[in-house]
PDB file of N, CA and C in Angstrom:
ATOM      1  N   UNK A   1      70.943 126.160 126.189  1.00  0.00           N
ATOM      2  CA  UNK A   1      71.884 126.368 127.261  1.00  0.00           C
ATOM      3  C   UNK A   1      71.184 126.922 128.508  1.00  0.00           C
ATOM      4  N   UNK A   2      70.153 127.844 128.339  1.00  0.00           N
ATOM      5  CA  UNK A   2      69.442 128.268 129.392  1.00  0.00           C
ATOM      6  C   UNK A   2      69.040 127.134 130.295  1.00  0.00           C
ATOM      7  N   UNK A   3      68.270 126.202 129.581  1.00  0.00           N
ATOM      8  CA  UNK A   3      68.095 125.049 130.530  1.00  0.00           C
ATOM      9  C   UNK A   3      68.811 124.219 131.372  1.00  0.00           C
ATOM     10  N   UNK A   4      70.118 124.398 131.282  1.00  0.00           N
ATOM     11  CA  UNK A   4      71.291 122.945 131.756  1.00  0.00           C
ATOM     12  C   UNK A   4      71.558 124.697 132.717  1.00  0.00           C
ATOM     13  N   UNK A   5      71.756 126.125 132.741  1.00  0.00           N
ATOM     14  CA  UNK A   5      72.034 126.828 133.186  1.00  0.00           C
ATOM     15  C   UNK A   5      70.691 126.679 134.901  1.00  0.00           C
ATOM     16  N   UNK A   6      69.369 126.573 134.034  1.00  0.00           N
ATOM     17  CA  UNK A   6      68.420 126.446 135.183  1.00  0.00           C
ATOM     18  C   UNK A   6      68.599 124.878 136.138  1.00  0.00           C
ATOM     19  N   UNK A   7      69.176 123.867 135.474  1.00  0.00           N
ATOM     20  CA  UNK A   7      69.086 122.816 136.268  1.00  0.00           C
ATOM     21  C   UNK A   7      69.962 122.814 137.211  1.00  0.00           C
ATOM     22  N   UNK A   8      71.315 123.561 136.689  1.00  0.00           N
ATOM     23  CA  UNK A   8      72.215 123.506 137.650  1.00  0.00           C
ATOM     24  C   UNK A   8      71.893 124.933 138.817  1.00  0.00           C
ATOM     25  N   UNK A   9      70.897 125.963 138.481  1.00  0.00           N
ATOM     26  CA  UNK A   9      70.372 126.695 139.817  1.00  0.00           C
ATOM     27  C   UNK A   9      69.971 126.052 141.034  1.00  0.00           C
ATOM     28  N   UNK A  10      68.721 125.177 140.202  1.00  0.00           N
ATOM     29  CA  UNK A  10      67.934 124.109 140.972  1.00  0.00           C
ATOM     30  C   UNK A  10      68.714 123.495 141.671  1.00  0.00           C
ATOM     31  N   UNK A  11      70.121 122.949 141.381  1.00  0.00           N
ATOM     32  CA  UNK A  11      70.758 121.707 142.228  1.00  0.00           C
ATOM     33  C   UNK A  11      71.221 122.632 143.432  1.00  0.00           C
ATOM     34  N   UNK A  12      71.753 123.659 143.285  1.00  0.00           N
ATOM     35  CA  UNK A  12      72.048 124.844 144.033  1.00  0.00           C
ATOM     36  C   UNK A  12      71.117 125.075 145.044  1.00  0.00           C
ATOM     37  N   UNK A  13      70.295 125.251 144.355  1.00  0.00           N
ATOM     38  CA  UNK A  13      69.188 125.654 145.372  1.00  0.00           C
ATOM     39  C   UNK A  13      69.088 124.536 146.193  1.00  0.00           C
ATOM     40  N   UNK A  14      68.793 123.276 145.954  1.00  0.00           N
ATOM     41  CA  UNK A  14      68.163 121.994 146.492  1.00  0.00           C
ATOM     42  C   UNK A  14      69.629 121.754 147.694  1.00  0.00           C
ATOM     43  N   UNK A  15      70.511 121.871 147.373  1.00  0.00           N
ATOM     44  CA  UNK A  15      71.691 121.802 147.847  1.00  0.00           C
ATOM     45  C   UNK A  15      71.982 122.868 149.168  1.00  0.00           C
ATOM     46  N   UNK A  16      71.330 124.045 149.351  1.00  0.00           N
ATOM     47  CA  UNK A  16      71.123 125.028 150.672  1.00  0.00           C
ATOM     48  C   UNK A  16      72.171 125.802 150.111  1.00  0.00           C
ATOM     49  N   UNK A  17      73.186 125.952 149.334  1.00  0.00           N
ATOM     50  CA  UNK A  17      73.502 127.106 148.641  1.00  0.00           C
ATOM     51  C   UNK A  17      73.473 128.515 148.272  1.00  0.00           C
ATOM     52  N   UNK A  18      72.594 128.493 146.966  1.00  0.00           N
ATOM     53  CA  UNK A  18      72.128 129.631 146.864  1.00  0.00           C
ATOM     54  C   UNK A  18      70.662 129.810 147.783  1.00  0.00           C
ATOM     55  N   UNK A  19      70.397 131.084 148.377  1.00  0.00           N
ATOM     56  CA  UNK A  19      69.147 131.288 149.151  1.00  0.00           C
ATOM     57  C   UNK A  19      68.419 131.909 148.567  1.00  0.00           C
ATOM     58  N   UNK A  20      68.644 132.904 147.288  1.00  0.00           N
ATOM     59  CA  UNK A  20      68.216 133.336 146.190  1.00  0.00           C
ATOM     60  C   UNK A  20      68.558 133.616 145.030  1.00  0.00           C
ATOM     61  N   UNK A  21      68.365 134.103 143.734  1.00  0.00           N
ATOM     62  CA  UNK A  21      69.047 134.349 142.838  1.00  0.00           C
ATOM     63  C   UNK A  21      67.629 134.499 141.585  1.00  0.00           C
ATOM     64  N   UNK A  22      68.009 135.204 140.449  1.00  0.00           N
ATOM     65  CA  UNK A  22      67.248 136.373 139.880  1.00  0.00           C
ATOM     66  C   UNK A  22      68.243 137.224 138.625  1.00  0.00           C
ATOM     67  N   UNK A  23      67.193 137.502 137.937  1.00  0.00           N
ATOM     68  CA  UNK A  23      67.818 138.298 136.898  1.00  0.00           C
ATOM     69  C   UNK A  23      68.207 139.597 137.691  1.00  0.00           C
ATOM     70  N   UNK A  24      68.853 140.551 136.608  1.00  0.00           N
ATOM     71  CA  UNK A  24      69.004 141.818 136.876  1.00  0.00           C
ATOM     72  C   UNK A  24      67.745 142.640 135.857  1.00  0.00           C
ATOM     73  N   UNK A  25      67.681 143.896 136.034  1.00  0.00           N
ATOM     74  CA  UNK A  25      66.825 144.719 135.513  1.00  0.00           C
ATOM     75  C   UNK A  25      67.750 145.821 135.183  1.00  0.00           C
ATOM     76  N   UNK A  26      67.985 146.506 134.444  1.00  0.00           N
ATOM     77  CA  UNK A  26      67.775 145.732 132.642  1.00  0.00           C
ATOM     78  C   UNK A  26      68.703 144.689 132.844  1.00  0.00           C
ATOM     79  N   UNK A  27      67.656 143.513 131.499  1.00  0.00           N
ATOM     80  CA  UNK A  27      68.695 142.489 131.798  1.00  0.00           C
ATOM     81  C   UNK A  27      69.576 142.010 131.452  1.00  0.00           C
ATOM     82  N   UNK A  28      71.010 142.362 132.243  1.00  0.00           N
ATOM     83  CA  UNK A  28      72.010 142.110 131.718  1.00  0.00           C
ATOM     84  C   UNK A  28      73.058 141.674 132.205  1.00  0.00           C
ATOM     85  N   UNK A  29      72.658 140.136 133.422  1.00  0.00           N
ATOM     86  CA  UNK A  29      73.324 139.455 133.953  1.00  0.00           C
ATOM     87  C   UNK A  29      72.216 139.011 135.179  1.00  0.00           C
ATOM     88  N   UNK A  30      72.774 138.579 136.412  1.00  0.00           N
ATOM     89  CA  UNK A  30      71.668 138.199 137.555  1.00  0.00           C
ATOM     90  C   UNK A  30      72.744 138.827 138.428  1.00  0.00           C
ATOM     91  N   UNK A  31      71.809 137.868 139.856  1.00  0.00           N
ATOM     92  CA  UNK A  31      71.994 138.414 141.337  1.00  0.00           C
ATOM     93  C   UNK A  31      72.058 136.986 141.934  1.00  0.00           C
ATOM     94  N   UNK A  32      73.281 136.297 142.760  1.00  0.00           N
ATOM     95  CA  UNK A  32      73.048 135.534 143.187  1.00  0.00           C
ATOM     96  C   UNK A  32      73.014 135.572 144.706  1.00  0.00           C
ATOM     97  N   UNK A  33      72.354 135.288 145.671  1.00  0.00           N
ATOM     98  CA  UNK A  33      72.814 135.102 147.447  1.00  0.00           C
ATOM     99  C   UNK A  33      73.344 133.377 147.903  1.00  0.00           C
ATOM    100  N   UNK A  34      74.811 133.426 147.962  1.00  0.00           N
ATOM    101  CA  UNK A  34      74.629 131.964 148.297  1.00  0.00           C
ATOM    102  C   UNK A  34      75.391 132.066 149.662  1.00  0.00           C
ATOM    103  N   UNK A  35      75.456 131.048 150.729  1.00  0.00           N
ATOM    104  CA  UNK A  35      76.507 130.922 151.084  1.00  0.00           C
ATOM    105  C   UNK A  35      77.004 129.019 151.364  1.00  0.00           C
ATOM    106  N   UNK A  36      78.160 129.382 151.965  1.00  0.00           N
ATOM    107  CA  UNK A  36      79.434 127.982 151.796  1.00  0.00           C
ATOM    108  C   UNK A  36      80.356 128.398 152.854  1.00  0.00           C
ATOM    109  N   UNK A  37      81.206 127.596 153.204  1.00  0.00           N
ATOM    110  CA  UNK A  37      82.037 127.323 154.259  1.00  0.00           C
ATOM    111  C   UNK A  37      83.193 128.744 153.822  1.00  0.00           C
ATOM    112  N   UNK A  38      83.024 128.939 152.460  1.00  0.00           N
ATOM    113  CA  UNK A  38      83.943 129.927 151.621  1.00  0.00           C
ATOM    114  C   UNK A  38      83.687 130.782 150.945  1.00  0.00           C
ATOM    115  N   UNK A  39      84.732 131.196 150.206  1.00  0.00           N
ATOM    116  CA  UNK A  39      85.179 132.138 148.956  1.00  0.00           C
ATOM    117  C   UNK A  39      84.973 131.101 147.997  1.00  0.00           C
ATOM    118  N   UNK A  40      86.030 130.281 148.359  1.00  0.00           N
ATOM    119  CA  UNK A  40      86.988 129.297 147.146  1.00  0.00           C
ATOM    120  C   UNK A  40      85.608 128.534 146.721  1.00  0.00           C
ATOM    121  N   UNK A  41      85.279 127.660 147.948  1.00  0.00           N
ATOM    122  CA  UNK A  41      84.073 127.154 147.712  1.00  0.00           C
ATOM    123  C   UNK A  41      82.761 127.685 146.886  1.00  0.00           C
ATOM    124  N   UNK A  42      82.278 128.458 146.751  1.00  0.00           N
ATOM    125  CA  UNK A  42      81.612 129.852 145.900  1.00  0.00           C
ATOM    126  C   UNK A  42      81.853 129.812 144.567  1.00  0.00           C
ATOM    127  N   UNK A  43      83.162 130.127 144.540  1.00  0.00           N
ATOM    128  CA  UNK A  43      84.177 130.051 143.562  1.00  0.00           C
ATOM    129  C   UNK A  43      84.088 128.652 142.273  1.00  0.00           C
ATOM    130  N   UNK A  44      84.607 127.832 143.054  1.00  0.00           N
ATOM    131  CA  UNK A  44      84.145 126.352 142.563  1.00  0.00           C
ATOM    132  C   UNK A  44      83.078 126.095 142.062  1.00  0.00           C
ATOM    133  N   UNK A  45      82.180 126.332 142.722  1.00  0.00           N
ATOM    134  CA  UNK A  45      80.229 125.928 142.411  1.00  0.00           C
ATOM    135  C   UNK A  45      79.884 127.032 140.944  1.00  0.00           C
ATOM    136  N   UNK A  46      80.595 128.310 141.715  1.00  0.00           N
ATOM    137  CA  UNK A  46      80.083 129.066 140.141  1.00  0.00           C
ATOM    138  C   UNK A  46      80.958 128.589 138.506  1.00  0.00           C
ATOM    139  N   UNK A  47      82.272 128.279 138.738  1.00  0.00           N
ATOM    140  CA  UNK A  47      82.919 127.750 137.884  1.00  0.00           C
ATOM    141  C   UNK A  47      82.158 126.744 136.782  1.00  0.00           C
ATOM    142  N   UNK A  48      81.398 126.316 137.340  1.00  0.00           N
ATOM    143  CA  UNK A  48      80.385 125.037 137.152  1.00  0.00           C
ATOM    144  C   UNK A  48      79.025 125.438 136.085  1.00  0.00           C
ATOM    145  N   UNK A  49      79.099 126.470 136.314  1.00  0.00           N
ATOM    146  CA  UNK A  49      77.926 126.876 135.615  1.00  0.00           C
ATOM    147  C   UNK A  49      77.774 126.574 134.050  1.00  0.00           C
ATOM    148  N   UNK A  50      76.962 125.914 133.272  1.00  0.00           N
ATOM    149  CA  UNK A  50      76.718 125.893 132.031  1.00  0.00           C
ATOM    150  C   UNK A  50      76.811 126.882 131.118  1.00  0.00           C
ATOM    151  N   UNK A  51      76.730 128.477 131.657  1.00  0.00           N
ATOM    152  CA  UNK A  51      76.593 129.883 131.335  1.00  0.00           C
ATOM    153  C   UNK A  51      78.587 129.870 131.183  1.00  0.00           C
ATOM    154  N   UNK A  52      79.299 129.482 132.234  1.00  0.00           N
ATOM    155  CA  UNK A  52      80.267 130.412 132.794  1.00  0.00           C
ATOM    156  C   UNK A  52      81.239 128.989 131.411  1.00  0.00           C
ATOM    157  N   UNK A  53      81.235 128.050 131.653  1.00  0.00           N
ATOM    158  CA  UNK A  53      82.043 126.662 130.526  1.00  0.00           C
ATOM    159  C   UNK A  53      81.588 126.630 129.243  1.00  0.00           C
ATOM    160  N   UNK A  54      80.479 127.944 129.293  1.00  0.00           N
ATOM    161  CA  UNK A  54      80.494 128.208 127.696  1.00  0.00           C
ATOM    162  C   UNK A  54      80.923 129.481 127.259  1.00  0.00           C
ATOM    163  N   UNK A  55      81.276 129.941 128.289  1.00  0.00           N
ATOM    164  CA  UNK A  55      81.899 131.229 127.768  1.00  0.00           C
ATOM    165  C   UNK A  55      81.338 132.374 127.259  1.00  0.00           C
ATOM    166  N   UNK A  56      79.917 132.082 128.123  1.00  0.00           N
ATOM    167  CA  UNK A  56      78.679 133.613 127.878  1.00  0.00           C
ATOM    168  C   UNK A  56      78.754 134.382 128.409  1.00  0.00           C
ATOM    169  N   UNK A  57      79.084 133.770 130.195  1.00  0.00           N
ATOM    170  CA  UNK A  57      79.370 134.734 131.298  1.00  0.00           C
ATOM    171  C   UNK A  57      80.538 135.067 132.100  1.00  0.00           C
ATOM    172  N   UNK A  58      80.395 135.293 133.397  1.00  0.00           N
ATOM    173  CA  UNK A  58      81.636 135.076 134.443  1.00  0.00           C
ATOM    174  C   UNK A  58      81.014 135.658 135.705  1.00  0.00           C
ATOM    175  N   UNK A  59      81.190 134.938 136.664  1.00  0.00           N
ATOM    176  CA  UNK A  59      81.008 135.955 137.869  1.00  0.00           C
ATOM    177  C   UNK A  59      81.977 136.615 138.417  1.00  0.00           C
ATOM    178  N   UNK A  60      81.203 137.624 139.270  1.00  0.00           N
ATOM    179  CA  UNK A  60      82.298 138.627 140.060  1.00  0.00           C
ATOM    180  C   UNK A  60      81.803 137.936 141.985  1.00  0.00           C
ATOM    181  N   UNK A  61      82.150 137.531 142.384  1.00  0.00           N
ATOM    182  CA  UNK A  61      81.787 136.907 144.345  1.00  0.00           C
ATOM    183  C   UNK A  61      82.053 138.523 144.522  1.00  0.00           C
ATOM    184  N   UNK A  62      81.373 138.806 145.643  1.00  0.00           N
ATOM    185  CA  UNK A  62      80.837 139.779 146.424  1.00  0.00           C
ATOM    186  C   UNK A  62      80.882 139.127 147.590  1.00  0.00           C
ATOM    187  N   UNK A  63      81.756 139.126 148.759  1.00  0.00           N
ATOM    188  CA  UNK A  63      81.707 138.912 150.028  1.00  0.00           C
ATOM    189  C   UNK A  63      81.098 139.388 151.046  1.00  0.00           C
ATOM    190  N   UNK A  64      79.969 139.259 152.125  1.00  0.00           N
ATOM    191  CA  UNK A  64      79.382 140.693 153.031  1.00  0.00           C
ATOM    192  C   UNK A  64      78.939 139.812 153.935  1.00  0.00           C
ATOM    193  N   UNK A  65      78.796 140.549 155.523  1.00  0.00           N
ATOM    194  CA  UNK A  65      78.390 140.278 156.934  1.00  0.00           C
ATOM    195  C   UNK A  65      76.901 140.957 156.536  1.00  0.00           C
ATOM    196  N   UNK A  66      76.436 139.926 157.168  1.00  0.00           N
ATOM    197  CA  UNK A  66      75.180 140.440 157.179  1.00  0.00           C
ATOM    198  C   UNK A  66      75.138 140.809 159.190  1.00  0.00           C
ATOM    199  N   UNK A  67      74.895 141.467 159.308  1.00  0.00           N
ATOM    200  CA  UNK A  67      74.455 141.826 161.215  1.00  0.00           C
ATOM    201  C   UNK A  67      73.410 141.478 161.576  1.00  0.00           C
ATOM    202  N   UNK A  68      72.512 142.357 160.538  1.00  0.00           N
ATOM    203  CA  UNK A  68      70.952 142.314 160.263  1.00  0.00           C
ATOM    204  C   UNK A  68      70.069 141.735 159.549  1.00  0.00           C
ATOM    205  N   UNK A  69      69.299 140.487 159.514  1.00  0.00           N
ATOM    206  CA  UNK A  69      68.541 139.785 158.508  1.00  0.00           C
ATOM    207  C   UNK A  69      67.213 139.707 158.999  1.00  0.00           C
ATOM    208  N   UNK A  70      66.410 139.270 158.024  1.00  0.00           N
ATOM    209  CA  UNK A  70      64.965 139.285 158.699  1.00  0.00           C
ATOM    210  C   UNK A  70      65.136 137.429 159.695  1.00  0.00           C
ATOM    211  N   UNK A  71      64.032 137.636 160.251  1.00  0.00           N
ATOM    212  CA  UNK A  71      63.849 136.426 160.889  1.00  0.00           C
ATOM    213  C   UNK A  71      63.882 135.315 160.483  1.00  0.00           C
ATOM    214  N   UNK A  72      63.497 134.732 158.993  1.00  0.00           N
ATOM    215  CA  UNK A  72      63.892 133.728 158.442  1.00  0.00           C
ATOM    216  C   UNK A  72      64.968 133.544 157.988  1.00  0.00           C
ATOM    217  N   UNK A  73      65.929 134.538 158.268  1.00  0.00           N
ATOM    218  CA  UNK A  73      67.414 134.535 157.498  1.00  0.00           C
ATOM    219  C   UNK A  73      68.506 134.237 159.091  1.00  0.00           C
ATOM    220  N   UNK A  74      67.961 134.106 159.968  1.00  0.00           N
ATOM    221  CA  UNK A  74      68.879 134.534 161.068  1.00  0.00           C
ATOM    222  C   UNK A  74      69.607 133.198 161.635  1.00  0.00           C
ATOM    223  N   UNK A  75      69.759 132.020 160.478  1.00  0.00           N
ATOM    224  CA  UNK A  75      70.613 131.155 160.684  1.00  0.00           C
ATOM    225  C   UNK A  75      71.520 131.307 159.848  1.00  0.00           C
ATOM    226  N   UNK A  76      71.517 132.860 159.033  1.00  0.00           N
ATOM    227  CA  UNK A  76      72.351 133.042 158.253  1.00  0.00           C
ATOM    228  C   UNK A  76      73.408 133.957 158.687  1.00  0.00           C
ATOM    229  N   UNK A  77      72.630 134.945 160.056  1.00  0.00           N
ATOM    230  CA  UNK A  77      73.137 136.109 160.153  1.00  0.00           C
ATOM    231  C   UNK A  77      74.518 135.881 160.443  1.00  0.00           C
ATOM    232  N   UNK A  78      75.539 137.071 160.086  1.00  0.00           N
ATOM    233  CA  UNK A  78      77.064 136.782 159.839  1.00  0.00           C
ATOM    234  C   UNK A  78      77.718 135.509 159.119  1.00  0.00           C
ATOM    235  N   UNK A  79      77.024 135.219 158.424  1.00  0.00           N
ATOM    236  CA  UNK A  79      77.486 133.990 157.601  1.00  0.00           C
ATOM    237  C   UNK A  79      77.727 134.592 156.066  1.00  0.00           C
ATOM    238  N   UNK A  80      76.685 135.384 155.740  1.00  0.00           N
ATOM    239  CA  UNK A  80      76.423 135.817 154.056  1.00  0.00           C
ATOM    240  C   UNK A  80      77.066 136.259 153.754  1.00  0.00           C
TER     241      UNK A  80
END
């Protein structure tokens, strides 16, 4: 399951989506940064997960303005 969990990161990723994402320490879930036109949208994509339709995980969305990003992030700024 880990694997169909990593392919569908990858599509994420490849897709401009997520901008990062990572375990937690200790590990006992991850960290995702994505953004989308939405919530709902967010919402949807994580629904999707191989982790979440097997009933291992669930996410919690975390909504936030970013003001401040570094310079490679600043087509993000107020978007995240």
């Amino acid at each position: 399951m880990r694997e169909e969990h990593v392919v569908w990161l990858d599509e994420q990723d490849r897709q401009g989506v997520f901008l990062a994402s990572g375990r937690r320490n200790p590990r006992d879930g991850g960290v995702i940064i994505a953004v989308a036109e939405d919530r709902a949208r967010i919402e949807e994509i994580t629904a999707k997960d191989p982790f979440v339709t097997a009933g291992v995980c669930a996410y919690r969305v975390t909504e936030f303005t970013a003001p401040k990003t570094a310079p490679a992030l600043d087509a993000y700024r107020e978007t995240l």
